[in-house]
N, C-alpha and C. Protein backbone atom coordinates (compact mmCIF):
# COMPACT_ATOMS: atom_id res chain seq x y z
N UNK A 1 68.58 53.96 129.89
CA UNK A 1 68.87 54.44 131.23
C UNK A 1 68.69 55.95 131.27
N UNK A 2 67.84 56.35 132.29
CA UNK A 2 67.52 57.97 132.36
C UNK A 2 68.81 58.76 133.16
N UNK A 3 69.14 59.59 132.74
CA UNK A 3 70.46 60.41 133.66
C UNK A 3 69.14 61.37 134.40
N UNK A 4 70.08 61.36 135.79
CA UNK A 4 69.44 62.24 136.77
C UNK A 4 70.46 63.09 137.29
N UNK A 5 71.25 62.96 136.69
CA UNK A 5 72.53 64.08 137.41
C UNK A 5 72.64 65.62 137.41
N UNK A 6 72.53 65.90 138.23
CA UNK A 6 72.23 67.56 138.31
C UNK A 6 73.95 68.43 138.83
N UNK A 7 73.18 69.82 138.23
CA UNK A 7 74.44 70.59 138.29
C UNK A 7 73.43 71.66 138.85
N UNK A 8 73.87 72.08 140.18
CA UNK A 8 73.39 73.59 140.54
C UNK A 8 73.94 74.77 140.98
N UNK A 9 74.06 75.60 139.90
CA UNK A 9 74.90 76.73 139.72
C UNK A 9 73.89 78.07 141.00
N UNK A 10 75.18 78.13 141.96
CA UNK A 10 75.16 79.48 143.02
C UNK A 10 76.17 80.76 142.63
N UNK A 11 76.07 82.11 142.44
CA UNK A 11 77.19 82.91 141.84
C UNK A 11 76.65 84.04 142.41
N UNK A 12 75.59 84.18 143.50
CA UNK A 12 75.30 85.44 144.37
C UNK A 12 75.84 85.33 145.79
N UNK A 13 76.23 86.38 147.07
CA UNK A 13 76.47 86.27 148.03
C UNK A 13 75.30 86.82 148.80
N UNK A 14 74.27 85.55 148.66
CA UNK A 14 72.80 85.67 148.84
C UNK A 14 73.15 84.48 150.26
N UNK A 15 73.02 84.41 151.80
CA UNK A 15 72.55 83.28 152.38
C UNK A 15 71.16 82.71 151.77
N UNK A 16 70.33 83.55 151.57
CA UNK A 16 68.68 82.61 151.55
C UNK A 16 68.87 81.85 150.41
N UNK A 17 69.86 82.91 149.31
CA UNK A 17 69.73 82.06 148.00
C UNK A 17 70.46 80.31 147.62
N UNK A 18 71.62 80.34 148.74
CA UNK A 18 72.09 79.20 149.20
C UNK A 18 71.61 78.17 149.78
N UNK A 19 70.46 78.80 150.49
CA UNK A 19 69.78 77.87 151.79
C UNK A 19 68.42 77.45 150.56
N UNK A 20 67.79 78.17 149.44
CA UNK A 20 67.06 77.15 148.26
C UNK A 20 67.76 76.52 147.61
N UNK A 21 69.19 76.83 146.87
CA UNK A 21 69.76 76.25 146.32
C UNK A 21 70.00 74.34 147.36
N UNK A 22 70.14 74.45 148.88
CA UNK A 22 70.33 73.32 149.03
C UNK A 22 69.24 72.74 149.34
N UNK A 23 68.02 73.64 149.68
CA UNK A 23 66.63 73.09 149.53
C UNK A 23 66.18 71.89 148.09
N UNK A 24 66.50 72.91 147.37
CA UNK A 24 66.43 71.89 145.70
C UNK A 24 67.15 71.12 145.72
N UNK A 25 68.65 70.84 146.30
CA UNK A 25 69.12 69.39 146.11
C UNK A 25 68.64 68.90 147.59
N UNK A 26 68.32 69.22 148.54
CA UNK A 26 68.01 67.72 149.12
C UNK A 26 66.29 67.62 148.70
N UNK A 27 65.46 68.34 148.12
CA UNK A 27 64.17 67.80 147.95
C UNK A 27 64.35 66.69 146.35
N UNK A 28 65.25 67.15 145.23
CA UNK A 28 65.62 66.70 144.38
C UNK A 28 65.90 65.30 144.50
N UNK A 29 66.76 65.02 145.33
CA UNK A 29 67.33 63.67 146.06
C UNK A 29 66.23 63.12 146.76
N UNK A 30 65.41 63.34 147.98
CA UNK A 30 63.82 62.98 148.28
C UNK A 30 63.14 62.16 147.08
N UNK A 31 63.13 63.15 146.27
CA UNK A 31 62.04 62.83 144.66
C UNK A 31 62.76 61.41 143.88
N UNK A 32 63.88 60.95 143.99
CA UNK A 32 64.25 59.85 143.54
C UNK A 32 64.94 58.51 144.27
N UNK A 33 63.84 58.20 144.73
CA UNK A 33 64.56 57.18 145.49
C UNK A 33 64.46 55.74 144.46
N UNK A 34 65.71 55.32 145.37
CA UNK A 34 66.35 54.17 144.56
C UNK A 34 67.46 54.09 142.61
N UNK A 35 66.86 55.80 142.73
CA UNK A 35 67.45 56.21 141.04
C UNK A 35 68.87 56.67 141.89
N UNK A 36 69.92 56.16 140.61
CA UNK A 36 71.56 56.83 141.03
C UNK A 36 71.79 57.99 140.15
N UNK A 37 72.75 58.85 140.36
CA UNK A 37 72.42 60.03 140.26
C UNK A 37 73.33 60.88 141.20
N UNK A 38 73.91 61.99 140.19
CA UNK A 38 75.47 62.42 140.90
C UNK A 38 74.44 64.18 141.11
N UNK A 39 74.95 64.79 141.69
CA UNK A 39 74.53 66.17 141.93
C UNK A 39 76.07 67.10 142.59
N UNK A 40 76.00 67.72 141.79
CA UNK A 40 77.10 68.66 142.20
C UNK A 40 77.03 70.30 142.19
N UNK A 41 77.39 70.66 143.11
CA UNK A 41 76.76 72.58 143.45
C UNK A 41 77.86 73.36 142.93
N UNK A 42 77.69 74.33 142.01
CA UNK A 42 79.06 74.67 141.50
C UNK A 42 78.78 76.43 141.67
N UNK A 43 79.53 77.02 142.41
CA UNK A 43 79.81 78.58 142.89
C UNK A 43 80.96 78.59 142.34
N UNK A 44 80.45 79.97 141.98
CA UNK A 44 81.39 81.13 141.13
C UNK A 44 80.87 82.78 142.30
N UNK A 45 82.02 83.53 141.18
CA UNK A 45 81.92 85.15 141.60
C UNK A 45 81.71 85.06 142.98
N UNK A 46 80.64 86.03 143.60
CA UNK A 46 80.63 86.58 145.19
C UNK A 46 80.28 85.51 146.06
N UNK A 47 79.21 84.04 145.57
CA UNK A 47 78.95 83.27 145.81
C UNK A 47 79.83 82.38 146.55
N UNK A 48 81.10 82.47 146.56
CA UNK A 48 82.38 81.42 147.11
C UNK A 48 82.46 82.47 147.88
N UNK A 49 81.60 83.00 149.01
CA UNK A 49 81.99 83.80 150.28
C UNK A 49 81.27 83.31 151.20
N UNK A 50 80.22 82.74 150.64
CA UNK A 50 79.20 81.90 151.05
C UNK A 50 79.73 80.58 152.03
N UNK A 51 80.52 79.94 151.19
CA UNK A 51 81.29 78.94 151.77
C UNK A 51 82.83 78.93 152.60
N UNK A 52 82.87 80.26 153.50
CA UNK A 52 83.78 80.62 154.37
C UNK A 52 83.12 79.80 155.26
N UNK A 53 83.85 78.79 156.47
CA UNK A 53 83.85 78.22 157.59
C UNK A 53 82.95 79.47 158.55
N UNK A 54 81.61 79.44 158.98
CA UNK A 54 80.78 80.10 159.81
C UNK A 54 80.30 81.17 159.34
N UNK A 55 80.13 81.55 157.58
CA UNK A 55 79.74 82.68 157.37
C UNK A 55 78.35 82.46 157.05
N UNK A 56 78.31 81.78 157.35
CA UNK A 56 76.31 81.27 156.82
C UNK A 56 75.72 80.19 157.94
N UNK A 57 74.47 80.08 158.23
CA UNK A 57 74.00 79.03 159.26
C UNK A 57 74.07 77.77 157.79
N UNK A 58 74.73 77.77 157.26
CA UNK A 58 74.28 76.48 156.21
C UNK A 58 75.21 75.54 156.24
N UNK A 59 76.46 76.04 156.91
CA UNK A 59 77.56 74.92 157.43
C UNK A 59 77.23 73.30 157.74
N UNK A 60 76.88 73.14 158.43
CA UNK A 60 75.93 71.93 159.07
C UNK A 60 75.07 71.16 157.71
N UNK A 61 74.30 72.25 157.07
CA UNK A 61 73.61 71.55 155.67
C UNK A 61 74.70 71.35 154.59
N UNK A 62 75.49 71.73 154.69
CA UNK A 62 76.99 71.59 153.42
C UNK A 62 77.25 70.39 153.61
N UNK A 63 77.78 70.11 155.25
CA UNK A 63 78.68 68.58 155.49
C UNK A 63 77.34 67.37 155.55
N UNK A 64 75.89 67.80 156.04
CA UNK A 64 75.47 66.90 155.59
C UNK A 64 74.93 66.15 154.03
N UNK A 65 74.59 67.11 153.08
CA UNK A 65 74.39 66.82 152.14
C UNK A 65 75.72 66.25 151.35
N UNK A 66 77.17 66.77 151.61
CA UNK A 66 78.10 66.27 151.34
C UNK A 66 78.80 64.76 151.37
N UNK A 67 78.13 64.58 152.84
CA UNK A 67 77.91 63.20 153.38
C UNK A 67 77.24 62.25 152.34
N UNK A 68 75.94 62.76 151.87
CA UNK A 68 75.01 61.87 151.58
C UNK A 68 75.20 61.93 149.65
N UNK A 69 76.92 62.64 149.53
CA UNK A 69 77.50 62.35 148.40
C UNK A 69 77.32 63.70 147.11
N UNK A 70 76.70 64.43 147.36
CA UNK A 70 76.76 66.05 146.60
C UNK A 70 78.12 66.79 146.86
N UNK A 71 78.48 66.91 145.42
CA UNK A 71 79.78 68.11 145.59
C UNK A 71 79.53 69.07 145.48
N UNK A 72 80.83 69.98 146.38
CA UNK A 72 80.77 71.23 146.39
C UNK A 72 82.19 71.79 145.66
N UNK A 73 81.43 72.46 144.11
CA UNK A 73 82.66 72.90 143.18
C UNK A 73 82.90 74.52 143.80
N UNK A 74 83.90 75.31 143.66
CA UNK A 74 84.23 76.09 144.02
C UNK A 74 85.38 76.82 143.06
N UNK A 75 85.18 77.89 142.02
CA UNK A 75 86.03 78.58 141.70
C UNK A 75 87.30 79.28 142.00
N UNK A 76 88.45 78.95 142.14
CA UNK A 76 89.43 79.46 142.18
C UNK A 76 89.94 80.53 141.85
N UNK A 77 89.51 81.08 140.62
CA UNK A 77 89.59 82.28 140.12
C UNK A 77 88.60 83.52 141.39
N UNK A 78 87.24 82.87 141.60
CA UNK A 78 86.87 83.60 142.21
C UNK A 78 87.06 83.96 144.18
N UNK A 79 87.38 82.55 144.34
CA UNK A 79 87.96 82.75 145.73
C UNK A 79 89.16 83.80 146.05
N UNK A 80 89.89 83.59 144.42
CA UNK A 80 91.35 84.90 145.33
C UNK A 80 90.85 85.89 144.42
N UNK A 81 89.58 86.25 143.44
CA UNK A 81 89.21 87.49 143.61
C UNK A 81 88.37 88.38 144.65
N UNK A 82 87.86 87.41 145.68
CA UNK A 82 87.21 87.86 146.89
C UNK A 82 88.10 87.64 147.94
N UNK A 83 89.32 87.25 148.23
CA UNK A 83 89.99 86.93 149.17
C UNK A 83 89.60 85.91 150.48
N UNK A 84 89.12 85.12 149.47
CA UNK A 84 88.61 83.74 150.78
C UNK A 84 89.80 82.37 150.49
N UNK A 85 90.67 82.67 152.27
CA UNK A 85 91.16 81.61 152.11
C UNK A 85 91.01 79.77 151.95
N UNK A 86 91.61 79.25 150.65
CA UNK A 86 91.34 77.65 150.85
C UNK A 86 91.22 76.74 152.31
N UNK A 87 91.96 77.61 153.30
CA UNK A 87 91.54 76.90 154.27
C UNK A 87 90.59 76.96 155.15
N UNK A 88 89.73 78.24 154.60
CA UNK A 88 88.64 78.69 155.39
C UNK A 88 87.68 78.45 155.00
N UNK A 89 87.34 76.97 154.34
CA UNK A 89 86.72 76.98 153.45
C UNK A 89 85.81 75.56 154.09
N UNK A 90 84.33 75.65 154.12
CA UNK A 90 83.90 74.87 154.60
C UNK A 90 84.02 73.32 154.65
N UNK A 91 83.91 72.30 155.48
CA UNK A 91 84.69 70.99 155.24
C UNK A 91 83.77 70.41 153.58
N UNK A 92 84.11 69.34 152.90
CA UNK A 92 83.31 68.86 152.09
C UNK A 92 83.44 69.96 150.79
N UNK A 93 84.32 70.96 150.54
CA UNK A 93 83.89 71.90 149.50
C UNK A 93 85.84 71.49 148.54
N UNK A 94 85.62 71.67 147.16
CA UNK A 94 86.88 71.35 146.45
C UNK A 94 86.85 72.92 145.86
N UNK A 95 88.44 72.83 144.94
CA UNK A 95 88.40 73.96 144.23
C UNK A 95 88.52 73.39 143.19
N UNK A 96 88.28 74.20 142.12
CA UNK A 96 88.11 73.78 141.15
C UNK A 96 88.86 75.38 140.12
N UNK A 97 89.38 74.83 139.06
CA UNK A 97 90.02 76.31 138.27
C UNK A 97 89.55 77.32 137.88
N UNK A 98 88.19 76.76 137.40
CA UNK A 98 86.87 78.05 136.49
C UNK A 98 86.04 77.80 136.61
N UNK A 99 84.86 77.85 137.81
CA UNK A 99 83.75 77.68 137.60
C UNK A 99 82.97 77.99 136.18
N UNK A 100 82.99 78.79 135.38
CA UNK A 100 82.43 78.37 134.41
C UNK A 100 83.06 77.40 133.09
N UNK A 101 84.01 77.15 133.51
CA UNK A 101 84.48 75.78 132.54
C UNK A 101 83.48 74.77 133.45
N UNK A 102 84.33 74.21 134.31
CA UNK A 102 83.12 73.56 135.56
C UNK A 102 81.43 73.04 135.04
N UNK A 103 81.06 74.66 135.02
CA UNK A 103 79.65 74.46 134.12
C UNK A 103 79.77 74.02 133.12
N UNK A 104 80.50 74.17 132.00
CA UNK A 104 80.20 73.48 130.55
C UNK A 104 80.75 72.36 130.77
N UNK A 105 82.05 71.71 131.20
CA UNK A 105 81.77 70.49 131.44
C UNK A 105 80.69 69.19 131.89
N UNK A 106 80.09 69.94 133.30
CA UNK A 106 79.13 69.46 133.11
C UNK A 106 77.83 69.19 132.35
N UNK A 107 77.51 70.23 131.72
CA UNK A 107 76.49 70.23 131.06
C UNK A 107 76.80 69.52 129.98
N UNK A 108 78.30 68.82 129.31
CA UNK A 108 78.78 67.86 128.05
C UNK A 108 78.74 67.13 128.50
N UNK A 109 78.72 66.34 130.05
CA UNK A 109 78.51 65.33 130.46
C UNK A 109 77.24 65.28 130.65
N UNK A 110 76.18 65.55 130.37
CA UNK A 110 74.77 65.15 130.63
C UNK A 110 73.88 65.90 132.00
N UNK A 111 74.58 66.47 132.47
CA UNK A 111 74.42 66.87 133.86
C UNK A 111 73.19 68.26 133.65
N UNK A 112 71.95 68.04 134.00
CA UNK A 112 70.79 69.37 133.82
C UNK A 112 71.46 70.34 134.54
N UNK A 113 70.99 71.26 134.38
CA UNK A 113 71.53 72.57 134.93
C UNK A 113 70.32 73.43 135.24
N UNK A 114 70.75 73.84 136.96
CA UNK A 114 69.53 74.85 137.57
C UNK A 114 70.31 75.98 138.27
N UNK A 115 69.51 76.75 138.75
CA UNK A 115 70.33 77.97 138.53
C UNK A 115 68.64 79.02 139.52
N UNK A 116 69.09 78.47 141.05
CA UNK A 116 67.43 78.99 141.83
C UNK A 116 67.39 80.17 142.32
């Protein structure tokens, strides 16, 4: 059985760089149909400013790709070092303790790692 599970690491407070990052998972997802296959977006540092409720036109692409089952990991450490409240926080997005624990977990679970 082939693993297709992806991990895509965001850690800039880039919009465009967000708006490829979700380019690559929904073209990623396109490229395998009928294969199962977990994908999860994991922000760290300035990057979790990104995912404030209306700070980006990418709102709308968050809850849909969320929908269609992609998580959105989110550092804790780095949210209250930028001061973005948990509740301001786009629908569909979790926190998580360390984004970079986050990353090595995944990557011990099999999960490729991109980084656009």
């Amino acid at each position: 059985m082939t693993n297709y599970d992806l991990c895509v690491h965001v850690d800039q407070n880039d919009p465009g760089l967000l708006g490829l990052a979700l380019n690559n998972i929904a073209n990623y997802m396109a490229a395998l149909p009928g294969e199962t296959f977990r994908v999860r977006l994991v922000a760290n540092g300035p990057a979790v400013q990104l995912f404030k409720s209306g700070a980006t036109p990418h709102d709308a692409r968050i809850a849909e790709l969320a929908a269609k089952g992609v998580t959105f990991a989110l550092c804790a450490n780095a949210l209250k070092a930028f001061s973005v409240d948990k509740q301001a926080l786009v629908s569909g997005c979790e926190v998580v303790s360390a984004g970079v624990v986050e990353l090595v977990q995944l990557q011990r679970a099999g999960f490729a790692y991109i980084k656009p």
